[in-house]
Protein backbone atom coordinates (compact mmCIF):
# COMPACT_ATOMS: atom_id res chain seq x y z
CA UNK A 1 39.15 -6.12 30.22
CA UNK A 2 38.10 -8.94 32.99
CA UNK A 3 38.68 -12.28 31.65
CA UNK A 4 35.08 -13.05 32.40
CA UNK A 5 33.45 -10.02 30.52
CA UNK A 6 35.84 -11.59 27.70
CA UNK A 7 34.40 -15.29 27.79
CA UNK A 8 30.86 -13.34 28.16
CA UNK A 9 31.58 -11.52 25.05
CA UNK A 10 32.90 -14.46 23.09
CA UNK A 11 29.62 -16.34 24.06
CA UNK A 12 27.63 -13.97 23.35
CA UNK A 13 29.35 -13.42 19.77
CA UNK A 14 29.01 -17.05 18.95
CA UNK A 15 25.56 -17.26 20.13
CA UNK A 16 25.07 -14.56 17.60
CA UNK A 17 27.23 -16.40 14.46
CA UNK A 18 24.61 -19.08 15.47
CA UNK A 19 21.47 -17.02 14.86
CA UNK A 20 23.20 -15.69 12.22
CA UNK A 21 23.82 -19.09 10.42
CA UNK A 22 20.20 -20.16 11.52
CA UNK A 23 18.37 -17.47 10.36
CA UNK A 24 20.18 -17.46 7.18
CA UNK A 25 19.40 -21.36 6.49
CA UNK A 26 15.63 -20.32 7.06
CA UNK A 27 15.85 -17.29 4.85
CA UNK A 28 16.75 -19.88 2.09
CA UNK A 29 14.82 -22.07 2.41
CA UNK A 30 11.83 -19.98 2.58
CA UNK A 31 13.08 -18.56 -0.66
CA UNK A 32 13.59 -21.89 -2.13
CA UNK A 33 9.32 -22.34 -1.25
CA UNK A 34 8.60 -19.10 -2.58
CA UNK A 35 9.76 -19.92 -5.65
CA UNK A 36 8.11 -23.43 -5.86
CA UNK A 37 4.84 -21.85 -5.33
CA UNK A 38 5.34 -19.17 -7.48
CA UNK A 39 5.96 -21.61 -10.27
CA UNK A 40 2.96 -23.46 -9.15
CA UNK A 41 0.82 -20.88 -8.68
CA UNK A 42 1.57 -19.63 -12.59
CA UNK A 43 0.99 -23.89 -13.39
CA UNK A 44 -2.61 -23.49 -12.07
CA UNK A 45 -3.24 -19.76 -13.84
CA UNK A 46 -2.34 -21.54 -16.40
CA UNK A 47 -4.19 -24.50 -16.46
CA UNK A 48 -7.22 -22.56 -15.04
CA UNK A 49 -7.31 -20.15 -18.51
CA UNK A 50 -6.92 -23.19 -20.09
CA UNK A 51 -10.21 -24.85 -18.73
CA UNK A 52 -12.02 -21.12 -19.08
CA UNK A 53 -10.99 -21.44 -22.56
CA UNK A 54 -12.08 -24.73 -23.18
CA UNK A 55 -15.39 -24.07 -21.30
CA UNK A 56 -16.27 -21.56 -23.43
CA UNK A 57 -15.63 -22.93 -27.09
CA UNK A 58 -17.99 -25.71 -25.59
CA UNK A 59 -20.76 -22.63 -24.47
CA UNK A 60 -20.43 -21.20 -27.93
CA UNK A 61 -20.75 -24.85 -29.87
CA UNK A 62 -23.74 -25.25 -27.96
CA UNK A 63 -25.45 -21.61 -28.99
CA UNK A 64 -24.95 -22.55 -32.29
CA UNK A 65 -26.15 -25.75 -32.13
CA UNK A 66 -29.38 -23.95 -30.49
CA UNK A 67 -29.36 -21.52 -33.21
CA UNK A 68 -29.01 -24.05 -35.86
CA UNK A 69 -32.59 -26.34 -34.72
């Protein structure tokens, strides 16, 4: 093989091991955010039910207070 198609190849390889590393660091840390907003996303279901909840104890003090006058 030409020494020059060599040195092509082996730039062309490490330009690749590059991408490789790059694309691997994103894949992470896109992971790593998925995750946070997962967990934040099931903090706010959460705290949403918890508001529906509260919302309508209050709905159903206040027909019964209606009811009782």
């Amino acid at each position: 093989m030409d020494e020059t198609v060599l040195k092509n190849l082996e730039h062309r390889v490490d330009e690749l091991l590059q991408r490789l590393n790059s694309l691997s660091h994103e894949n992470r840390s896109l992971r790593e955010s998925q995750a946070a907003m997962l967990n934040e996303r099931a903090r706010l279901i959460e705290k949403t039910e918890l508001a529906r909840s509260r919302v309508e104890s209050m709905i159903s003090r206040l027909k019964s207070m209606e009811q009782d006058s």
